[in-house]
Every structure is written in structure tokens, then in C-alpha cells.
Protein backbone atom coordinates (compact mmCIF):
# COMPACT_ATOMS: atom_id res chain seq x y z
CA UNK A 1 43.23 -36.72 -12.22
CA UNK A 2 46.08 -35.55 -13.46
CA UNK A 3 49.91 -36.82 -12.31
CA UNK A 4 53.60 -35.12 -12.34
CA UNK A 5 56.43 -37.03 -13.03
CA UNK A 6 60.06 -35.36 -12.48
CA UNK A 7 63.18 -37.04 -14.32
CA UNK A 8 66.93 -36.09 -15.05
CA UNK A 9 68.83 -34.86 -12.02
CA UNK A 10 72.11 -35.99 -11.11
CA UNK A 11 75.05 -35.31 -9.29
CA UNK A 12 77.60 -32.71 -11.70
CA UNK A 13 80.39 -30.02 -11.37
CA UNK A 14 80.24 -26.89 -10.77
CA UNK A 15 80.10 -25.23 -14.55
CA UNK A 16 78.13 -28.31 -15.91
CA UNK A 17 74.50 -28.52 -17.10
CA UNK A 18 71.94 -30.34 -16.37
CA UNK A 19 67.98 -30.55 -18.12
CA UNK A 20 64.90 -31.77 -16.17
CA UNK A 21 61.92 -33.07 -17.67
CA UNK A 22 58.84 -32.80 -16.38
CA UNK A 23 55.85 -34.84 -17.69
CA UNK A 24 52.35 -34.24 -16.76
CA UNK A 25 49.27 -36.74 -17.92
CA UNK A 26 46.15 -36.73 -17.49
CA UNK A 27 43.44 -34.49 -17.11
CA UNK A 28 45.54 -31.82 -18.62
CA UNK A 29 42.68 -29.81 -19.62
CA UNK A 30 42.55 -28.04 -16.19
CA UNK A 31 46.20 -26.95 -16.30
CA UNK A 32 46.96 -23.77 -17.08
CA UNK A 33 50.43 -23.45 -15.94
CA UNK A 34 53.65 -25.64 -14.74
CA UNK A 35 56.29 -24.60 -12.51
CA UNK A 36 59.55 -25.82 -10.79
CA UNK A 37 60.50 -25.37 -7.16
CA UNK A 38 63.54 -26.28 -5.17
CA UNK A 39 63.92 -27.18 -1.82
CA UNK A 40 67.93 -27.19 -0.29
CA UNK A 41 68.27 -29.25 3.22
CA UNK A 42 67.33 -26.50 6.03
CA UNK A 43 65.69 -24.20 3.85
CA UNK A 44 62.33 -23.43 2.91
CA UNK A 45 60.70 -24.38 -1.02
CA UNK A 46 61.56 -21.44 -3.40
CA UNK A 47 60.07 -20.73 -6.94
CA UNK A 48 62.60 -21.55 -9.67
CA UNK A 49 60.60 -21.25 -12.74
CA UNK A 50 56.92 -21.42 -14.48
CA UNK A 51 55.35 -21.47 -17.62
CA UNK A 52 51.72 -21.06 -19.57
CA UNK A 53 50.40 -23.45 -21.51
CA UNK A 54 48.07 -21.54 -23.08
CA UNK A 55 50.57 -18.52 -24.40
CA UNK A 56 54.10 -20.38 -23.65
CA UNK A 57 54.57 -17.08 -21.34
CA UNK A 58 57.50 -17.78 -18.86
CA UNK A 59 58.66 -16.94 -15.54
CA UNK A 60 62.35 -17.25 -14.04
CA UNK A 61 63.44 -16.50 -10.62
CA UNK A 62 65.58 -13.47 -10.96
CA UNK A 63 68.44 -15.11 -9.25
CA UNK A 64 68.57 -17.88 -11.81
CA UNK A 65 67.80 -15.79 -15.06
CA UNK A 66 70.29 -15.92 -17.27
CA UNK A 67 71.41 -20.08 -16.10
CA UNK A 68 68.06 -21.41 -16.40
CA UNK A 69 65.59 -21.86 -18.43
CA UNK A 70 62.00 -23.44 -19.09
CA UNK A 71 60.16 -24.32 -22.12
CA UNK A 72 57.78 -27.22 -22.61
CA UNK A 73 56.53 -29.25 -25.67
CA UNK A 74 53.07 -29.89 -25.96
CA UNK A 75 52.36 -33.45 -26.82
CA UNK A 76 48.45 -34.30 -27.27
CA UNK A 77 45.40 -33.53 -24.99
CA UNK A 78 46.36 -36.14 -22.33
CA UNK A 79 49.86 -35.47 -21.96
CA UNK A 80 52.93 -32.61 -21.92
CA UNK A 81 56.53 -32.14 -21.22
CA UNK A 82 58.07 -29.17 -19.24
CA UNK A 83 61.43 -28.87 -19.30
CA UNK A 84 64.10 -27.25 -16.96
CA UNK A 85 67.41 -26.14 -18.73
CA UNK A 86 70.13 -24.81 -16.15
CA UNK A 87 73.76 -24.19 -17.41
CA UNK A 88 76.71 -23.10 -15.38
CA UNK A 89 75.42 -25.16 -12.36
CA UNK A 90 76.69 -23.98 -8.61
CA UNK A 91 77.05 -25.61 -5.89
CA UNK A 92 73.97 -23.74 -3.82
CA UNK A 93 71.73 -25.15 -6.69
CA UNK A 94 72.02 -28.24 -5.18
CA UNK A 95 68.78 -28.85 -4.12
CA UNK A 96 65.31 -31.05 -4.78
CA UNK A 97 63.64 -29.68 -8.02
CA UNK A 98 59.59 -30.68 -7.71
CA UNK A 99 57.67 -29.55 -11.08
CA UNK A 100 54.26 -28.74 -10.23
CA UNK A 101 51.11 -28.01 -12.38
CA UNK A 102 48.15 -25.93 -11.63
CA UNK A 103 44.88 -24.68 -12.91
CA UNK A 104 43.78 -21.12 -13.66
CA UNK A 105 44.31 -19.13 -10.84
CA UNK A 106 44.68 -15.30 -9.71
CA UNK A 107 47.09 -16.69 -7.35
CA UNK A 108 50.70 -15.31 -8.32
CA UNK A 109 52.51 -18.22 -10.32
CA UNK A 110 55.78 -17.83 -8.37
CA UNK A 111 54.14 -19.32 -5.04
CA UNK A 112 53.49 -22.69 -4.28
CA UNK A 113 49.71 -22.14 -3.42
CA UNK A 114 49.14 -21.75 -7.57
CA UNK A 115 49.75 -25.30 -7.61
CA UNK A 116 47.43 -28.21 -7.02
CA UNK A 117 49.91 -31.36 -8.50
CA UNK A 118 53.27 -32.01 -7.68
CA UNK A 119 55.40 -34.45 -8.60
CA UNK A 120 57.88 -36.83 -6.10
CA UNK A 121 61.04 -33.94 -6.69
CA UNK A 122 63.99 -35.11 -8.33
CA UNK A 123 67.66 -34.25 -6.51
CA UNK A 124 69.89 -32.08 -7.81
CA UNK A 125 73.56 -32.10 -6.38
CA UNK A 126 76.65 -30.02 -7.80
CA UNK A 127 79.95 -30.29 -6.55
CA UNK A 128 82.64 -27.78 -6.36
């Protein structure tokens, strides 16, 4: 089994910065990559950002390149941390970031079918 567990959003300013964590246990053997999604009210799940565990190779939506940015730290064999940097924060980033994990796959990494684990989203709000 393995689990997702999102942490650090918040409400901020426009201009601020924000980091989400993104911790998955268990089984972690069968991962072979974690992403982030959002989700804004009324529209549909888009692919923020993923990463390989195996080669650290990452992925960032080309509208967000440049503000955001993933990494992870590898802990043991049961456990990892993703992480979600995003700087200069708007307001249409406001939104709920899920990370979600996924085993090999030839399945592109930037859609949500890659992914078999998600994790209970986290909400993201920036004010202007």
C-alpha cells in the first residue's frame, strides 16, 4: 500500500511564496514518479508538476516554469518527500494542489491517468 499526504498551503498575497510538501510511505518501491495537480472551483484538474525518483528528472507545466518548482528528498525505502516551491504567487493559482504518485508507466507523466495514489489536496488561496 502505499499513502500520499499533502501539507503547507495557506492563504497569501499576491507576490508571496508558498512550499508544499508532499510525503509518500509505504510501499514506495513501486513508485516511479510523483506529481502535483491543481484543481480551481469550475475548472477541470491540470498538471502542475512531476518528478522521477529514479533520475530526479523533472517536469513543470509551461505556464508555471519559471514560479515553480519541484524537487524531492529521498528519505529511506519506506518513505519520501516531494516538494512544491512556487514564488511570485497569483491570484489564478489559487486552487487545490493534490500530489500524486505512480508506478512505471508509458503513460505521459503530465496526465492524471500516470497516477495510481493521491493524496486528500491541500488549498491554495492568493489574494490580490
Amino acid at each position: 500500500q502505499v499513502r500520499v499526504v499533502e501539507s503547507g498551503g495557506g492563504s497569501v498575497i499576491a507576490g508571496d511564496s508558498l512550499r508544499l510538501s508532499c510525503t509518500v510511505s509505504g510501499r514506495i518501491f513501486r513508485i516511479h514518479h510523483v506529481g502535483w495537480f491543481r484543481q480551481a472551483p469550475g475548472k477541470e484538474r491540470e498538471f502542475v508538476a512531476a518528478i522521477r525518483s529514479n533520475s530526479d528528472t523533472t517536469y513543470v507545466s509551461d505556464s508555471m516554469k519559471g514560479r515553480f518548482t519541484i524537487s524531492s528528498i529521498s528519505k529511506d525505502d519506506t518513505g519520501s518527500t516531494v516538494y512544491l516551491q512556487m514564488d511570485n504567487l497569483k491570484p489564478e493559482d489559487t486552487a487545490v494542489y493534490y500530489c500524486a504518485a505512480g508506478p512505471i508507466s508509458t503513460i505521459s507523466l503530465l496526465t492524471s491517468r500516470a497516477y495510481s495514489y493521491w493524496g486528500q489536496g491541500t488549498q491554495v488561496t492568493v489574494s490580490s
